[in-house]
N, C-alpha and C. Protein backbone atom coordinates (compact mmCIF):
# COMPACT_ATOMS: atom_id res chain seq x y z
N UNK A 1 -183.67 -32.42 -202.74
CA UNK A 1 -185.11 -32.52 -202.48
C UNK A 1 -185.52 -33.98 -202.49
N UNK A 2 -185.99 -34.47 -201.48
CA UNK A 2 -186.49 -35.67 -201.10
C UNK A 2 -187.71 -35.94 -201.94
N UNK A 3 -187.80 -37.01 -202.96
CA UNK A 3 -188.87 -36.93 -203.84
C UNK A 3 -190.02 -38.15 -202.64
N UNK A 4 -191.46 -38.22 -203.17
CA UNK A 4 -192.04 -38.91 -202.19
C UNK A 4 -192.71 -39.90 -203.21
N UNK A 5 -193.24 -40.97 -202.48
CA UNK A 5 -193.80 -42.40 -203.53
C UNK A 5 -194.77 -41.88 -203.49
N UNK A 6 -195.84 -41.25 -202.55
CA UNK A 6 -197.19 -40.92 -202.50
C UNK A 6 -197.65 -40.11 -201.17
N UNK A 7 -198.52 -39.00 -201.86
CA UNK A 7 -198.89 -38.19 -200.58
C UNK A 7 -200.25 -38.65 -199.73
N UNK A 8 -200.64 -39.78 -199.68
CA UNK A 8 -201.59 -40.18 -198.67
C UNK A 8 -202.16 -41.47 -199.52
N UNK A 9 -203.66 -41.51 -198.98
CA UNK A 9 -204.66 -42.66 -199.04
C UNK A 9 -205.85 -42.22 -198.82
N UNK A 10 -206.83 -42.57 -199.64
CA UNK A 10 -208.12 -41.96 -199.70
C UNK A 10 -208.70 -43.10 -199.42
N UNK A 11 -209.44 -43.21 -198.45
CA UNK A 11 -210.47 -44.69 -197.92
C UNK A 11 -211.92 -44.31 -198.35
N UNK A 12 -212.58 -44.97 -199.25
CA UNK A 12 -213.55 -45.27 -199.76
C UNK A 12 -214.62 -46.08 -199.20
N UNK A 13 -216.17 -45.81 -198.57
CA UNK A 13 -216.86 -46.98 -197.84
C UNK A 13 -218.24 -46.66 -197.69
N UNK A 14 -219.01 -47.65 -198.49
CA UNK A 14 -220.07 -47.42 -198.44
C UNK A 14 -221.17 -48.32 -197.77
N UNK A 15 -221.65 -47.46 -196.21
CA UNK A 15 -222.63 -47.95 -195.25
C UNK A 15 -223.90 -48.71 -195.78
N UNK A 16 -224.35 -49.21 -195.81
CA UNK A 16 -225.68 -49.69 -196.34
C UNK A 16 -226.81 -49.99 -195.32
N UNK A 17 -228.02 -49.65 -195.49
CA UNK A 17 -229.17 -50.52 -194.43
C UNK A 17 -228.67 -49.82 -192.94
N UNK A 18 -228.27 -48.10 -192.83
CA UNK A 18 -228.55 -47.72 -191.79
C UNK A 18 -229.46 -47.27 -191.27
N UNK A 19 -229.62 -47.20 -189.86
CA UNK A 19 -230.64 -46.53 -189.22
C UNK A 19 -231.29 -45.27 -189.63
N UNK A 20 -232.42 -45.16 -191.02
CA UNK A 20 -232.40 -43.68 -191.53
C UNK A 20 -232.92 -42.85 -189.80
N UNK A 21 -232.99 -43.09 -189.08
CA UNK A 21 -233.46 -42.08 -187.95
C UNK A 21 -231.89 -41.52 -187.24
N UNK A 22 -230.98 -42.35 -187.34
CA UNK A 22 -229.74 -41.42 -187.11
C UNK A 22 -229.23 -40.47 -188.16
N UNK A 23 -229.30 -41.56 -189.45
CA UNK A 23 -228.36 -40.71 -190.58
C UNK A 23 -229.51 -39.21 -191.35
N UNK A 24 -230.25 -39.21 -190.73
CA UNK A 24 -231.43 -37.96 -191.20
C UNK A 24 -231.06 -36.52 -190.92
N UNK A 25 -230.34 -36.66 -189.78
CA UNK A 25 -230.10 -35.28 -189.34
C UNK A 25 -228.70 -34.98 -188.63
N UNK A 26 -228.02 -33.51 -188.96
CA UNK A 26 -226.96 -33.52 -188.11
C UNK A 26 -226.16 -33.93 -186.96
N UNK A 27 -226.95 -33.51 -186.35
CA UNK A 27 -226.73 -33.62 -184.72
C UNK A 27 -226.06 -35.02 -184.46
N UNK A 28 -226.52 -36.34 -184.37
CA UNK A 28 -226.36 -37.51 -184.61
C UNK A 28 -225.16 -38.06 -185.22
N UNK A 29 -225.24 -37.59 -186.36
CA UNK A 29 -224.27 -38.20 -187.64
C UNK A 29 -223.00 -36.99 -187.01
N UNK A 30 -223.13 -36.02 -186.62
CA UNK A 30 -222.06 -35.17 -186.50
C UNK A 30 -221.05 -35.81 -185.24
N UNK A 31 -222.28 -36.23 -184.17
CA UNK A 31 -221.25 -36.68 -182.99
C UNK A 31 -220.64 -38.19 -183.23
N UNK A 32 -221.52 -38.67 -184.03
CA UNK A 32 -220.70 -39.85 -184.42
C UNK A 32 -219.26 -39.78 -185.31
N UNK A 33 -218.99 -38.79 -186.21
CA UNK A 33 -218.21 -39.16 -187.48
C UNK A 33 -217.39 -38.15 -186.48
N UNK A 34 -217.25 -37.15 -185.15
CA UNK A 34 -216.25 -36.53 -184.67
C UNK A 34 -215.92 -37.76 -183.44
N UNK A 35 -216.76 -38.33 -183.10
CA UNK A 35 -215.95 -39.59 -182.39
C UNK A 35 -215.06 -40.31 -183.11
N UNK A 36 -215.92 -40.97 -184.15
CA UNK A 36 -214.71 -41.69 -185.05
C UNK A 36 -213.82 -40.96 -185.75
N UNK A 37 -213.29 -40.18 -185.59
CA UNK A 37 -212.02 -39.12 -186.01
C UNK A 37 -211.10 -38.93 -184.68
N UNK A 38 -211.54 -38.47 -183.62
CA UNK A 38 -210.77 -38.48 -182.30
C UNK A 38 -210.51 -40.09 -181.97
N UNK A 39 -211.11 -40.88 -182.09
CA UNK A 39 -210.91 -42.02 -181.53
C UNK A 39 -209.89 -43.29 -182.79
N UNK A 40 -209.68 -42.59 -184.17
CA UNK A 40 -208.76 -43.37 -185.30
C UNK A 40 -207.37 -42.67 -185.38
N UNK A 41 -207.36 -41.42 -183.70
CA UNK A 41 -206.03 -40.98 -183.84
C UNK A 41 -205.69 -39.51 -184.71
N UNK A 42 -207.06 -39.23 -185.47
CA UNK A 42 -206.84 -38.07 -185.86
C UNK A 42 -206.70 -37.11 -185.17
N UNK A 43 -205.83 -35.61 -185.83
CA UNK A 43 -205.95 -34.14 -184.70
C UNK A 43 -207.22 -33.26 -185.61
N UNK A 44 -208.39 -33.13 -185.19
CA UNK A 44 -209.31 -32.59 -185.17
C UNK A 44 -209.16 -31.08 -185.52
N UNK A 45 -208.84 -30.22 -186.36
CA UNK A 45 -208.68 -29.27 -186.74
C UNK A 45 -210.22 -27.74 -186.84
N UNK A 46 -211.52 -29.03 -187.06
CA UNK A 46 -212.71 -27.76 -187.50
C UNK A 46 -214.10 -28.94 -188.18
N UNK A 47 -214.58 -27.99 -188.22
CA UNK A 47 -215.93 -29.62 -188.96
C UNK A 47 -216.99 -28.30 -189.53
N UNK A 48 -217.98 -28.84 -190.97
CA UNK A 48 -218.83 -28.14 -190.98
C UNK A 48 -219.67 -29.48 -191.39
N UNK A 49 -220.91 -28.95 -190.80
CA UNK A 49 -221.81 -30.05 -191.33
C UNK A 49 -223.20 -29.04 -191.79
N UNK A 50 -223.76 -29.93 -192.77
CA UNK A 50 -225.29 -28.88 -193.86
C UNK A 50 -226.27 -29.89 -193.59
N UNK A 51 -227.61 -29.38 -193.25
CA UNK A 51 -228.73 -30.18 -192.97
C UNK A 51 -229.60 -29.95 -194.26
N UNK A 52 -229.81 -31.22 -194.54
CA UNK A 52 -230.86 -30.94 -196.27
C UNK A 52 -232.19 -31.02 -195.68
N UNK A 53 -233.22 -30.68 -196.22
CA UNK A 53 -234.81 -30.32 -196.21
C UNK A 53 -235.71 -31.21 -197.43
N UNK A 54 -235.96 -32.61 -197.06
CA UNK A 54 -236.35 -32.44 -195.46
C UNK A 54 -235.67 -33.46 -194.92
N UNK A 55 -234.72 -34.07 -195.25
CA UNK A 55 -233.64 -35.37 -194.55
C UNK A 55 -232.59 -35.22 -195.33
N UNK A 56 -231.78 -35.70 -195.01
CA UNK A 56 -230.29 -36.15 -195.35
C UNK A 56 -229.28 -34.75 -194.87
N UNK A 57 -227.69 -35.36 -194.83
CA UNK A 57 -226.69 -34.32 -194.74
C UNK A 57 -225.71 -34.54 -195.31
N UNK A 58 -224.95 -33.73 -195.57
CA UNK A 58 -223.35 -33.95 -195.56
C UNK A 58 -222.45 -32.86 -194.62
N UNK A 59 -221.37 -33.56 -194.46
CA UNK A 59 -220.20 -32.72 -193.43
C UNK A 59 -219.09 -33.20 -193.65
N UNK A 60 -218.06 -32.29 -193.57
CA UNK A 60 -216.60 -33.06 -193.35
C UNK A 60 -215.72 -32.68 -192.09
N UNK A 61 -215.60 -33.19 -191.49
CA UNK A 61 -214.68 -32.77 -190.58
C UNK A 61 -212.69 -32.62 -191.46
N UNK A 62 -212.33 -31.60 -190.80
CA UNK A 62 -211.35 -31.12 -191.46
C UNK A 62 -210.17 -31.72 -190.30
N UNK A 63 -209.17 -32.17 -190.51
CA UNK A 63 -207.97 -32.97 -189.41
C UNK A 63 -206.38 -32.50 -190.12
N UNK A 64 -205.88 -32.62 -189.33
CA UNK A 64 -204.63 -32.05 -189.89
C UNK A 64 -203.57 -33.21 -190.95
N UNK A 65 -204.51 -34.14 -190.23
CA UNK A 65 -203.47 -35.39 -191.67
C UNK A 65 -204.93 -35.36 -192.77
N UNK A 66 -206.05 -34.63 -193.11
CA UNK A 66 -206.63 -34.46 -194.53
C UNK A 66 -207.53 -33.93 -194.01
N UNK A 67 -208.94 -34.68 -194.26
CA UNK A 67 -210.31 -35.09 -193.76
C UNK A 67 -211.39 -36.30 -193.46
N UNK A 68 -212.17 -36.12 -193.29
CA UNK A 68 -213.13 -37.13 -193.24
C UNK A 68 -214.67 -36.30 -193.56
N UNK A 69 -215.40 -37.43 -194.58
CA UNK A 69 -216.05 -36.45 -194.55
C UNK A 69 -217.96 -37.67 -194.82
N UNK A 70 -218.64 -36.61 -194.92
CA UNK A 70 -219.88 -37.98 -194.90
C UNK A 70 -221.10 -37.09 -195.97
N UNK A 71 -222.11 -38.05 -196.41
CA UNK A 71 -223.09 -38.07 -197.02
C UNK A 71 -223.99 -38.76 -197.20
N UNK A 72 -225.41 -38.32 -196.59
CA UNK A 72 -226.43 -39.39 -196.01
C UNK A 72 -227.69 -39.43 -196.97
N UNK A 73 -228.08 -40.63 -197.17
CA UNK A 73 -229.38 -40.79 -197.91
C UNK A 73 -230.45 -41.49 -197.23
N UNK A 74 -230.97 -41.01 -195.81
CA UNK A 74 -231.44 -41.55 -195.03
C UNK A 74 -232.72 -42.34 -195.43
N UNK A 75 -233.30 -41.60 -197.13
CA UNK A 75 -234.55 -42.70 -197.77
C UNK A 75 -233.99 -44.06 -197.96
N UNK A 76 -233.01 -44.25 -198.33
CA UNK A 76 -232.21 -45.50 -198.85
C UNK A 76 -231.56 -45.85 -197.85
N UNK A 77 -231.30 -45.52 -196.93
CA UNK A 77 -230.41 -46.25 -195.49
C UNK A 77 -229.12 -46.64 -196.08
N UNK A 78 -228.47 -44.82 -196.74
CA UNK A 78 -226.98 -45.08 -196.84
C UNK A 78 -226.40 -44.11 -196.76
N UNK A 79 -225.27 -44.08 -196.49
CA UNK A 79 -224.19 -43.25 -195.90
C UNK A 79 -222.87 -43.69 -196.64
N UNK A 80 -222.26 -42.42 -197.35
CA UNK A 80 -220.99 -42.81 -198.53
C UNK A 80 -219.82 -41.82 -197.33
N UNK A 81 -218.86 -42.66 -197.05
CA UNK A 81 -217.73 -42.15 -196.21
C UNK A 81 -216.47 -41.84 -196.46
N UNK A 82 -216.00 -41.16 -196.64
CA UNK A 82 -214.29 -40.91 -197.28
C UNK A 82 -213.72 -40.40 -195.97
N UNK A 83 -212.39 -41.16 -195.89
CA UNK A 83 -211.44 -40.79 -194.97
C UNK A 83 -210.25 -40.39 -196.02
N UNK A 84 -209.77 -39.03 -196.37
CA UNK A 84 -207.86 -39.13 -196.42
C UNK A 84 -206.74 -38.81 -195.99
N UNK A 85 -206.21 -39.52 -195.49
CA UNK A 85 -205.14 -38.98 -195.11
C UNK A 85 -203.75 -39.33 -195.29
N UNK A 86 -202.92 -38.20 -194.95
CA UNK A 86 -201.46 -38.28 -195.38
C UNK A 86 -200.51 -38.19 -194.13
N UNK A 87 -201.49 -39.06 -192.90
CA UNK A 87 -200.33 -39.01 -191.72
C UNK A 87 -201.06 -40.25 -191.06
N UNK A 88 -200.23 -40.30 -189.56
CA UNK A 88 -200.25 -41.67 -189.24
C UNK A 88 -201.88 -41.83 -188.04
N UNK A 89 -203.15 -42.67 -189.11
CA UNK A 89 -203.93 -42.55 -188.07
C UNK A 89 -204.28 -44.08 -188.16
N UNK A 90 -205.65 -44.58 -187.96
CA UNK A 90 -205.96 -45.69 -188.00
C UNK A 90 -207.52 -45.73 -188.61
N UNK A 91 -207.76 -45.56 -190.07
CA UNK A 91 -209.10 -45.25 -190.85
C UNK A 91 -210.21 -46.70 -190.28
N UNK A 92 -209.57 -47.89 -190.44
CA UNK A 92 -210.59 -49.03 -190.16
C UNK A 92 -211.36 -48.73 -188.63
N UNK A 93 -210.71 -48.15 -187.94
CA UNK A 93 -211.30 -47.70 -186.20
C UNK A 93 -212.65 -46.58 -186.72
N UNK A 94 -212.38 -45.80 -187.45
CA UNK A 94 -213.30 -44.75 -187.88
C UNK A 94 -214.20 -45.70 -188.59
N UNK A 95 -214.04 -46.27 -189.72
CA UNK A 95 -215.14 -46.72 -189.97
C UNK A 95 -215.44 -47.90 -188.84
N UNK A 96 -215.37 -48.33 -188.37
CA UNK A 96 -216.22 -49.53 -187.54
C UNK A 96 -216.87 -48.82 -186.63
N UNK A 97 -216.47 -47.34 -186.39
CA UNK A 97 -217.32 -46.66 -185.28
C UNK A 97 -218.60 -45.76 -186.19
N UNK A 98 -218.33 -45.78 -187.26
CA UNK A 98 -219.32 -45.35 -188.25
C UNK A 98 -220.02 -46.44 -188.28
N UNK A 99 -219.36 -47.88 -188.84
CA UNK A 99 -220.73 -49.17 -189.16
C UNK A 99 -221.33 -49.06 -187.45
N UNK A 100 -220.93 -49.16 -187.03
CA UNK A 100 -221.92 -49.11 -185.24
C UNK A 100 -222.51 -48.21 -185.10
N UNK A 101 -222.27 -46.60 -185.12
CA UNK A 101 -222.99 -45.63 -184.79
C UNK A 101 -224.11 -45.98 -185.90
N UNK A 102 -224.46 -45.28 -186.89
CA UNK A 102 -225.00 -45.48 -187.80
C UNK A 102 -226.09 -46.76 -188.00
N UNK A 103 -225.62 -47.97 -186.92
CA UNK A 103 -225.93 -49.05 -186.95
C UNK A 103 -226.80 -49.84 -188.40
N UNK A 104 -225.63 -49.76 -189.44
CA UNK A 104 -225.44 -50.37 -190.74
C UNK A 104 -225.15 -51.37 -190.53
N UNK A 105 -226.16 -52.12 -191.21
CA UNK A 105 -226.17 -53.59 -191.49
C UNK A 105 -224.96 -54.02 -192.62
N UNK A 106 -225.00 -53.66 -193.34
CA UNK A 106 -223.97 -54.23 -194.47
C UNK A 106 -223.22 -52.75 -194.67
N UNK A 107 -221.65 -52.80 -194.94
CA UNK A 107 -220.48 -52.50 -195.50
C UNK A 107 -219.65 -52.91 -196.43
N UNK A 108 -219.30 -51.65 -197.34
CA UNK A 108 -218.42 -52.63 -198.02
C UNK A 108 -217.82 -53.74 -197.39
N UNK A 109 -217.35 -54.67 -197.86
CA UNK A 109 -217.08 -56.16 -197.74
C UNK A 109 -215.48 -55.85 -197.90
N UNK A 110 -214.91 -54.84 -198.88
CA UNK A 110 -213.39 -54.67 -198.54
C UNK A 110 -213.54 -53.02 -199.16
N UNK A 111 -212.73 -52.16 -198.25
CA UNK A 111 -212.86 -50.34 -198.01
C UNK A 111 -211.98 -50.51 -199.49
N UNK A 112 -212.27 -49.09 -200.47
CA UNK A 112 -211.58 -49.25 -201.61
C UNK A 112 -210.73 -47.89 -201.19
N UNK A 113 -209.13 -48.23 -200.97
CA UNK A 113 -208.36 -47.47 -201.37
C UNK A 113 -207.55 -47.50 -202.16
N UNK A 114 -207.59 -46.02 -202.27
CA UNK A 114 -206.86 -45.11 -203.57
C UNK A 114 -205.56 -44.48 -202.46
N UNK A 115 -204.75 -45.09 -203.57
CA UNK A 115 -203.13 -43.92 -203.26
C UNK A 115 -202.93 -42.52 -203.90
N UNK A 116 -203.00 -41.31 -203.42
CA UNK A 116 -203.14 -40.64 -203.92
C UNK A 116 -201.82 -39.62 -204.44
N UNK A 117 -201.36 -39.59 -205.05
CA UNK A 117 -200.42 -39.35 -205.95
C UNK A 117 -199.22 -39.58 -206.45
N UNK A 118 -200.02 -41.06 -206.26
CA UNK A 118 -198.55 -42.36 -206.49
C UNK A 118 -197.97 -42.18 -207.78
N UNK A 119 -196.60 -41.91 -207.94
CA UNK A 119 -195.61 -41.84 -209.05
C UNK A 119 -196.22 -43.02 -209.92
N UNK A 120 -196.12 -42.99 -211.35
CA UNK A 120 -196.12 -44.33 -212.04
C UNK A 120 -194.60 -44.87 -211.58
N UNK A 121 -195.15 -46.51 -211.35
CA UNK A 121 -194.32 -47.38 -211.71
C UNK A 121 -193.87 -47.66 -210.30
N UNK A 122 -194.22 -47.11 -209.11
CA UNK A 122 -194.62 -47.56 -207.90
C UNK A 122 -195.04 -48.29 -206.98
C-alpha cells in the first residue's frame, strides 16, 4: 500500500471592497465562481447555491478534484472563498477571476494554504 504525504490543499481568500450589487444575489456570484472553476481546469461535477433574505449567499460548487465554494456579505463588500483540491488544477486562475468578477478592490495579499492531511514530519 502506497502511503501518501498529503491528500490535497485547501486555498483560503478573502475578497474585500466588492461590488455589494454583484455579491448580493445568486445569479451573478453563481456564474462567476462556475466560470472560475471551468476556467482553473476543474471537472465540474454539480453546484448548489442559497439566496439569504434580504442579501447575501453562499454556494459551493462540487468538482471532482474537491470543491469550491463561496460566502457573501454584500453589507461589508466581502466575499470568503475556499478552493480544495486533491488533483491537478490551477486555484490562483479561480481566484483572479473571482477578484475581477466580483470586482474587489483588495485581496488577501498572500492566499493561505493549508495541506490537508499532511503526515507529521513532512
Amino acid at each position: 500500500m502506497k502511503t501518501r504525504s498529503n491528500f490535497g490543499k485547501h486555498y483560503l481568500n478573502d475578497l474585500r471592497d466588492c461590488d455589494p450589487e454583484i455579491i448580493k444575489s445568486v445569479d451573478p456570484t453563481r456564474e462567476i465562481i462556475l466560470r472560475a472553476a471551468k476556467e482553473c481546469g476543474a471537472t465540474i461535477l454539480d453546484d448548489h447555491f442559497h439566496q439569504f433574505q434580504p442579501i447575501g449567499m453562499s454556494g459551493v460548487v462540487l468538482i471532482a478534484e474537491s470543491h469550491i465554494s463561496i460566502h457573501t456579505w454584500p453589507e461589508s463588500g466581502f466575499a470568503a472563498a475556499d478552493i480544495f483540491t486533491c488533483g491537478e488544477m490551477k486555484p490562483q486562475v479561480a481566484i483572479d477571476i473571482m477578484r475581477e468578477g466580483f470586482r474587489a478592490k483588495k485581496a488577501s495579499m498572500s492566499m493561505k494554504v493549508i495541506v490537508r492531511g499532511q503526515l507529521d514530519g513532512d
